[in-house]
N, C-alpha and C. Protein backbone atom coordinates (compact mmCIF):
# COMPACT_ATOMS: atom_id res chain seq x y z
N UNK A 1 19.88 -81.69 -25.84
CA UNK A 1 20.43 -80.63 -26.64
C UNK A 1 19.47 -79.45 -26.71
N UNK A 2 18.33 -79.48 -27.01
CA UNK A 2 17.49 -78.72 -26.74
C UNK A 2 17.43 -78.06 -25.11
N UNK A 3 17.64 -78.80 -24.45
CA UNK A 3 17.36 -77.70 -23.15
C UNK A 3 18.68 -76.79 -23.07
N UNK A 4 19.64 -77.00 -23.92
CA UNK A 4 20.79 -76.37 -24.01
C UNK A 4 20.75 -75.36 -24.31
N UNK A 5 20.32 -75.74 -26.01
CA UNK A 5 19.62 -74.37 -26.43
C UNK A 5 19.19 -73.14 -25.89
N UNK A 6 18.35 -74.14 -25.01
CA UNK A 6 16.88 -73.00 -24.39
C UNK A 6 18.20 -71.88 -23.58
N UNK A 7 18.58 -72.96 -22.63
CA UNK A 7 19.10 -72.66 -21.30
C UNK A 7 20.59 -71.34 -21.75
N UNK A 8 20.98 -71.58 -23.13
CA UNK A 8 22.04 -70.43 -23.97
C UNK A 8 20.91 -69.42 -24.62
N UNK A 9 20.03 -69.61 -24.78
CA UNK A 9 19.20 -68.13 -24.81
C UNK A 9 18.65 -67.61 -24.06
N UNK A 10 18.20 -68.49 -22.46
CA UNK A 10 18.19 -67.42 -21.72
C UNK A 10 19.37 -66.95 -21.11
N UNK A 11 20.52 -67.36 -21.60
CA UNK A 11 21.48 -66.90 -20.62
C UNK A 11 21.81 -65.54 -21.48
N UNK A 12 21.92 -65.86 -23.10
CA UNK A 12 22.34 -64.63 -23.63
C UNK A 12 21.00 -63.78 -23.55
N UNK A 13 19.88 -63.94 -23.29
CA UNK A 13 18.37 -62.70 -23.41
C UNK A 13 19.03 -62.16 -22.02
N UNK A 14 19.74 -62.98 -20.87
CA UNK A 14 19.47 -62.03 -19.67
C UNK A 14 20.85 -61.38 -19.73
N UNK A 15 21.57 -61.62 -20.71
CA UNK A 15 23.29 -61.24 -21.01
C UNK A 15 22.84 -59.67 -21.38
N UNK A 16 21.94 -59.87 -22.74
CA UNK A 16 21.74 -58.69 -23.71
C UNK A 16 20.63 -57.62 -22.51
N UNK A 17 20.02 -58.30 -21.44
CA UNK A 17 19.16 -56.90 -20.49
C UNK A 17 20.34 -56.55 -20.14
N UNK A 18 21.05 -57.19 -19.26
CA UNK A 18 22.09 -56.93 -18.62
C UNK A 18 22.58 -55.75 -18.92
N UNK A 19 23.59 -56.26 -20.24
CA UNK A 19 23.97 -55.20 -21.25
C UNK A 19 23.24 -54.01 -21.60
N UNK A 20 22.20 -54.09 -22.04
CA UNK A 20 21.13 -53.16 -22.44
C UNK A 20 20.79 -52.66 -21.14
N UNK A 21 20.95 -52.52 -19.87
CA UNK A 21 20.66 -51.63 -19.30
C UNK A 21 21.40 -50.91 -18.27
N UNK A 22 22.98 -51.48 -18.60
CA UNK A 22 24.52 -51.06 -18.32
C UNK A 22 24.63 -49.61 -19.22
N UNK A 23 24.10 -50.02 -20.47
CA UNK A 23 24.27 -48.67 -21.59
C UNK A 23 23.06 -47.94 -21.11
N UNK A 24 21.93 -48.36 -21.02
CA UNK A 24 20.63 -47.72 -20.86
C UNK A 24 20.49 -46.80 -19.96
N UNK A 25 20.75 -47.47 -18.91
CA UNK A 25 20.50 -46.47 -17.45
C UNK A 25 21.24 -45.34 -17.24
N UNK A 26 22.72 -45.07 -17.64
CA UNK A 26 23.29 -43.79 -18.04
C UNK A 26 22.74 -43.01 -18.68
N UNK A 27 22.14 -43.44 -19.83
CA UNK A 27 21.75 -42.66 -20.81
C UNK A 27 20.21 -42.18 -20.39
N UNK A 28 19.35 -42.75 -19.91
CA UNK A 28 18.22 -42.18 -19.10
C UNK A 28 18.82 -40.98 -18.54
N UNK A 29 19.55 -41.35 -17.50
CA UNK A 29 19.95 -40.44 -16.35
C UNK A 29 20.38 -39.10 -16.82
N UNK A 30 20.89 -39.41 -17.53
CA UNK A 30 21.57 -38.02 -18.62
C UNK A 30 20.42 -36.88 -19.33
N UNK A 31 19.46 -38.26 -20.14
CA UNK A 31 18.59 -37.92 -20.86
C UNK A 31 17.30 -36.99 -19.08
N UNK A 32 16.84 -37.59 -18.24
CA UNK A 32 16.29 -36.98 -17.47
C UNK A 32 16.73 -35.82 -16.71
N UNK A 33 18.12 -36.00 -16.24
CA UNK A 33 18.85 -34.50 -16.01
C UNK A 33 18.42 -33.32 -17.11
N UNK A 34 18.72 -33.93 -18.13
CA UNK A 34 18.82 -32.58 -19.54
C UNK A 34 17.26 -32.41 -18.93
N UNK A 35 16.33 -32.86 -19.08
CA UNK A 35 14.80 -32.41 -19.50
C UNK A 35 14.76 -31.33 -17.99
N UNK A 36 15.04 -31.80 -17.14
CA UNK A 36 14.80 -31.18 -15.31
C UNK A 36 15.94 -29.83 -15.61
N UNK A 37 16.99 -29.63 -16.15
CA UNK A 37 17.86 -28.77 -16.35
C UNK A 37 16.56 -27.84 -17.51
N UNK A 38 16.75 -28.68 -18.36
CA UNK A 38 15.44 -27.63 -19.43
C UNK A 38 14.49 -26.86 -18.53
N UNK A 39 13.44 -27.33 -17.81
CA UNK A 39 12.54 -27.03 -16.80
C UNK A 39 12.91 -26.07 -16.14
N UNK A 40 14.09 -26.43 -15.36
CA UNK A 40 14.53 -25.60 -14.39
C UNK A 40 14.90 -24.17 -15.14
N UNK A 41 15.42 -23.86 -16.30
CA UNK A 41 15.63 -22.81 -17.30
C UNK A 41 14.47 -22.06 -17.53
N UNK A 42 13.36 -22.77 -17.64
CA UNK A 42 12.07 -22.17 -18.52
C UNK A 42 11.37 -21.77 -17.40
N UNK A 43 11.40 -22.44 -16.30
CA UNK A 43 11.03 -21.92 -14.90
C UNK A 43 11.59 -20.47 -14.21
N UNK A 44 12.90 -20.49 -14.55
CA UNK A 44 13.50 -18.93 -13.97
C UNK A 44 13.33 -18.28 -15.04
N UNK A 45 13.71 -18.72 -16.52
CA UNK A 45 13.13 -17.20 -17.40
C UNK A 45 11.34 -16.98 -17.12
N UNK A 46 10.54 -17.58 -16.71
CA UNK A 46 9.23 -17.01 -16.46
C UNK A 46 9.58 -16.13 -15.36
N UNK A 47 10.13 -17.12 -14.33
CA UNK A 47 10.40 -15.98 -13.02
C UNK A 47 10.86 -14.67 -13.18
N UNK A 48 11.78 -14.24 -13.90
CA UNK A 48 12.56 -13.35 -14.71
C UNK A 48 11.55 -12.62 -15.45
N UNK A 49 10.55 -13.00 -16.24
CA UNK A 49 9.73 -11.96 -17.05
C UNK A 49 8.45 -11.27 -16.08
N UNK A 50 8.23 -12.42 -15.12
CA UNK A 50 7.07 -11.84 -13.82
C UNK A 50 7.94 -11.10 -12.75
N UNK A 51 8.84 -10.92 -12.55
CA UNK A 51 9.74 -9.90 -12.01
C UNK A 51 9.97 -8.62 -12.86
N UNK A 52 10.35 -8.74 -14.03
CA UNK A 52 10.04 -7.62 -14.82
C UNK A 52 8.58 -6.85 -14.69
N UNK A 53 7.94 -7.85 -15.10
CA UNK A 53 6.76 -7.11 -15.45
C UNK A 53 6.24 -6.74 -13.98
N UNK A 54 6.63 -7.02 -12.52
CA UNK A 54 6.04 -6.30 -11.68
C UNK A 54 6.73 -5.09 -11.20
N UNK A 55 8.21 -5.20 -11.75
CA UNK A 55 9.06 -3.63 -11.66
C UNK A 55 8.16 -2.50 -12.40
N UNK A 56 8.05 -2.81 -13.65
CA UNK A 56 6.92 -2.15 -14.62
C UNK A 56 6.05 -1.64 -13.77
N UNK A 57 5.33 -2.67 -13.21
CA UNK A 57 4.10 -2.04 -12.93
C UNK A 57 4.27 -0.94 -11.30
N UNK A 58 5.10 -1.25 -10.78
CA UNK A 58 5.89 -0.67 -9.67
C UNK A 58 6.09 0.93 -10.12
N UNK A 59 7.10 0.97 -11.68
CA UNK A 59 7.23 2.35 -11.96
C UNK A 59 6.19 2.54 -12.22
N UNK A 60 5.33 2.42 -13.22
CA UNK A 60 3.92 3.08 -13.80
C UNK A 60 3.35 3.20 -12.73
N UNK A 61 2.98 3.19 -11.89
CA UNK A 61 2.39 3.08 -10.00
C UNK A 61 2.87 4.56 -9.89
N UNK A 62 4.48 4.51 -9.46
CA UNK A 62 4.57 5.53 -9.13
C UNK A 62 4.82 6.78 -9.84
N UNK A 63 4.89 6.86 -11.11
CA UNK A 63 4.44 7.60 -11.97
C UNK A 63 3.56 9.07 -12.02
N UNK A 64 2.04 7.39 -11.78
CA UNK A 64 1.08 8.05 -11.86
C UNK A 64 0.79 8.35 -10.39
N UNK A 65 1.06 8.17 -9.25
CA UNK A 65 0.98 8.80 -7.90
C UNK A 65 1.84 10.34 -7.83
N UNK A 66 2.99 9.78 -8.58
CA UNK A 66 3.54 11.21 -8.63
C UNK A 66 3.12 12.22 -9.67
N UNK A 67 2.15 12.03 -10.68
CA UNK A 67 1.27 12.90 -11.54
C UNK A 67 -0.09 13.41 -11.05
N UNK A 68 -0.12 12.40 -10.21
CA UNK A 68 -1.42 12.86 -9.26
C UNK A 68 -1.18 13.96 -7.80
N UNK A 69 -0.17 13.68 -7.71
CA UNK A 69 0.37 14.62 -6.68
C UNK A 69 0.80 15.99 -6.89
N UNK A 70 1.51 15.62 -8.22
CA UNK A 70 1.50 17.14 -8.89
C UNK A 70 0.12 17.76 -9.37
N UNK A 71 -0.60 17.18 -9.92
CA UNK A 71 -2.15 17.34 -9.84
C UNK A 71 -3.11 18.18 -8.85
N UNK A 72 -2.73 17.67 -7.53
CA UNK A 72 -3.29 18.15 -6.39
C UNK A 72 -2.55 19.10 -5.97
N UNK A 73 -0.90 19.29 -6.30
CA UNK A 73 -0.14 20.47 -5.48
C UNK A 73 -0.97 21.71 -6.35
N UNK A 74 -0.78 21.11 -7.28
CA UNK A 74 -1.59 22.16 -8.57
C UNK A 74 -2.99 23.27 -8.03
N UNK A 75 -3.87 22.29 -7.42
CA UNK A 75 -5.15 22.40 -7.08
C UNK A 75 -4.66 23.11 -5.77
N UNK A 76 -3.92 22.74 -4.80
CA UNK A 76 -3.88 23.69 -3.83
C UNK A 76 -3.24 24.91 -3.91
N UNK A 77 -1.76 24.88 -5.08
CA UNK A 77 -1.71 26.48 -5.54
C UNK A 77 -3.01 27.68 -5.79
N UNK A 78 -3.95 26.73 -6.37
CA UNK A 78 -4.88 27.51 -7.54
C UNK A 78 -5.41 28.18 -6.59
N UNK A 79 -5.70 27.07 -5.06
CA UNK A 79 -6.76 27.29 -4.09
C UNK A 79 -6.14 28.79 -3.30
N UNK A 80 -4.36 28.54 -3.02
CA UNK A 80 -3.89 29.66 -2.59
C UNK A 80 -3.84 30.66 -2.98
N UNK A 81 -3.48 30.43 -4.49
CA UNK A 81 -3.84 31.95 -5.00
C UNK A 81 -5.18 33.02 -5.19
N UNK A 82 -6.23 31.86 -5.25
CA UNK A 82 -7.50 32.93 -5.13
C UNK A 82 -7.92 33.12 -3.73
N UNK A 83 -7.59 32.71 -2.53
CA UNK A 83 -7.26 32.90 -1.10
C UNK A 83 -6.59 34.33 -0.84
N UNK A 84 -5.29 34.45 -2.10
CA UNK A 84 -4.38 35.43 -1.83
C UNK A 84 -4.83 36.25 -2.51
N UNK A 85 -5.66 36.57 -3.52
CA UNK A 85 -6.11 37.60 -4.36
C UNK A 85 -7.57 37.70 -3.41
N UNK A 86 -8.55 37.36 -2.82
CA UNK A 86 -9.59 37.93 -2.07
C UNK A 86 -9.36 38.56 -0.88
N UNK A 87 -7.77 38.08 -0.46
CA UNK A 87 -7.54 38.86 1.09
C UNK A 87 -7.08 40.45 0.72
N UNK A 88 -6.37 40.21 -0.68
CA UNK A 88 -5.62 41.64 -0.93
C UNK A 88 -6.47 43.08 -0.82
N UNK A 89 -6.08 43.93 0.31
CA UNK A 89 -7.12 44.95 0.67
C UNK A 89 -7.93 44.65 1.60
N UNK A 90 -7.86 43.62 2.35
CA UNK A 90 -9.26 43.50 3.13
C UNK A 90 -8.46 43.43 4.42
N UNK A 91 -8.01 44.20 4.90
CA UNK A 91 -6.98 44.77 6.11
C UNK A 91 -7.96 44.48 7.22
N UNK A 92 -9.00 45.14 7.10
CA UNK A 92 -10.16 45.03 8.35
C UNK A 92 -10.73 43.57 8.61
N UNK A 93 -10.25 42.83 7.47
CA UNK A 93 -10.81 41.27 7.77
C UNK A 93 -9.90 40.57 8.28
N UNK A 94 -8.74 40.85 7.50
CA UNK A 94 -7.31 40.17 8.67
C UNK A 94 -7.31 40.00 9.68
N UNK A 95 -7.46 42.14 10.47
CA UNK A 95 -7.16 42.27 11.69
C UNK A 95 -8.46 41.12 12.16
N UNK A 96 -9.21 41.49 11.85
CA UNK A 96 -10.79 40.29 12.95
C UNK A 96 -10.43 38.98 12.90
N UNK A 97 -10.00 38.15 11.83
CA UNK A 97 -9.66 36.74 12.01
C UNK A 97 -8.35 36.88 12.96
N UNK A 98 -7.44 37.29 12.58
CA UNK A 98 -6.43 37.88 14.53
C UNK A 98 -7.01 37.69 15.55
N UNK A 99 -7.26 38.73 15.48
CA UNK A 99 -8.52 39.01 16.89
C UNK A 99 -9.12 37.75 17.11
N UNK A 100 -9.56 37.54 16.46
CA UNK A 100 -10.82 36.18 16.31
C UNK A 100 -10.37 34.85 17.05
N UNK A 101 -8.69 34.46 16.31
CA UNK A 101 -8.03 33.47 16.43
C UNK A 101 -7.56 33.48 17.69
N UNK A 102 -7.10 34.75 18.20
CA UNK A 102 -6.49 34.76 19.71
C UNK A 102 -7.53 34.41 20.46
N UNK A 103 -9.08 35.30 20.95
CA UNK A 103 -9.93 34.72 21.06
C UNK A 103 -9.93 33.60 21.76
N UNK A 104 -10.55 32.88 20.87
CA UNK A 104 -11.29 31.99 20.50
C UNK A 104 -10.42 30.48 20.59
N UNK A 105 -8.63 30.81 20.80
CA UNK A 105 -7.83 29.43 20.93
C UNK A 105 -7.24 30.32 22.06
N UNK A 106 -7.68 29.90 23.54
CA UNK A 106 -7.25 29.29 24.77
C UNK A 106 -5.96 28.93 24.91
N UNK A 107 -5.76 27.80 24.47
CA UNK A 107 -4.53 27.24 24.71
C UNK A 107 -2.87 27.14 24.07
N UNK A 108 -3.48 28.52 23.42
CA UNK A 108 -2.12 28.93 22.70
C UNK A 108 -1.30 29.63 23.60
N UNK A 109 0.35 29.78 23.14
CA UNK A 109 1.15 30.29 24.40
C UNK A 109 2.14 31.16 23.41
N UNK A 110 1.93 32.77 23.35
CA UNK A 110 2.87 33.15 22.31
C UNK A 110 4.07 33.74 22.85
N UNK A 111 4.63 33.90 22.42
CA UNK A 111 6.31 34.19 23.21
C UNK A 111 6.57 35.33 22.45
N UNK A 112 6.75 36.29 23.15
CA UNK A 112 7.06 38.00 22.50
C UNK A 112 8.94 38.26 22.41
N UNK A 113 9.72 38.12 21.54
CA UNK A 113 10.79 38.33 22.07
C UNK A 113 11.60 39.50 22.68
N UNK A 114 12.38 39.42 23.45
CA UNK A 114 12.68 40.78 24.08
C UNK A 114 14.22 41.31 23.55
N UNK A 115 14.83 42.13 24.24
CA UNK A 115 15.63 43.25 23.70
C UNK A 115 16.97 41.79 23.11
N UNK A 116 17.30 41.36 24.02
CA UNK A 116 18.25 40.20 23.87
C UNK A 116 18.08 38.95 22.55
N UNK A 117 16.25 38.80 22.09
CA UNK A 117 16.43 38.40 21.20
C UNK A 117 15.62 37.06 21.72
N UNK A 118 15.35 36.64 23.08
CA UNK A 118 15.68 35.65 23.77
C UNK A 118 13.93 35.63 24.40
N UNK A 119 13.46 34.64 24.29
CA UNK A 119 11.67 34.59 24.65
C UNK A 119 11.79 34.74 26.32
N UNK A 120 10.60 35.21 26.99
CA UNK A 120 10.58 35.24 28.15
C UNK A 120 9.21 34.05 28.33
N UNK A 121 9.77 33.03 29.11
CA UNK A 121 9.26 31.59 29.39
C UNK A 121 8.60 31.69 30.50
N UNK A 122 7.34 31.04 30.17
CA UNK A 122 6.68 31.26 32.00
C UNK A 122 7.51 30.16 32.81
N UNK A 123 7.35 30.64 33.81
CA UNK A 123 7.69 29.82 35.15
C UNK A 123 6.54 28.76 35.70
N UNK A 124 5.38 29.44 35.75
CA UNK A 124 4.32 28.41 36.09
C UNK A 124 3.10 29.31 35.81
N UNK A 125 2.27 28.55 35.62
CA UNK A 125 0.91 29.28 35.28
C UNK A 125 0.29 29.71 36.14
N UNK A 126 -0.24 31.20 36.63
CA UNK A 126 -1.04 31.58 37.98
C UNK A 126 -1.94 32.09 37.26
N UNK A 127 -3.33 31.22 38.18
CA UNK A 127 -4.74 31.44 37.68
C UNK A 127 -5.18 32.26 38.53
């Protein structure tokens, strides 16, 4: 009678795993999906805020490239205009940098236009 016993509690201990892990193992599975679904959420909203924040830094970039550029157009106005206020009157310095420039660059080729409007093109160069 006793091994009866025994032999009806292990049958119901391996009844009740049985059972207990008919209900169990769904409920893991469920329960581990949710947590990997959680993850997977908290993973793209980071992705999502480090995408932001490198658009950010993308505009402020170009921003300040384009404040710096206006910066420098700035600096080369300033440069043109006191360029354009030291030449004013100095007719005799013009004509010499002319002069100077023809000169002194060889390999320039200027084209005079004629009555038609229309450049006269060399044919070939005779040295």
């Amino acid at each position: 009678m006793k091994e009866t016993k025994f032999i009806v509690g292990i049958i119901i201990l391996v009844l009740v795993i049985i059972g207990g892990s008919l209900w169990g193992i769904p409920k893991y599975r469920i329960y581990k999906q949710d947590l990997a679904g959680q993850a997977n959420l908290r993973q793209q909203e980071w992705e999502k805020k480090i995408a932001i924040e490198e658009a950010r830094a993308l505009k402020e970039s170009a921003i300040l490239r384009a404040e710096a550029e206006i910066e420098r157009a700035k600096g080369v106005a300033e440069a043109n205009r006191i360029i354009g206020d030291s030449l004013k009157g100095n007719d005799e310095y013009l004509r010499y940098l002319w002069i100077d420039g023809l000169q002194t660059n060889e390999q320039q080729v200027i084209y005079i236009p004629t009555e038609a409007g229309l450049p006269i093109l060399e044919a070939g160069k005779r040295y």
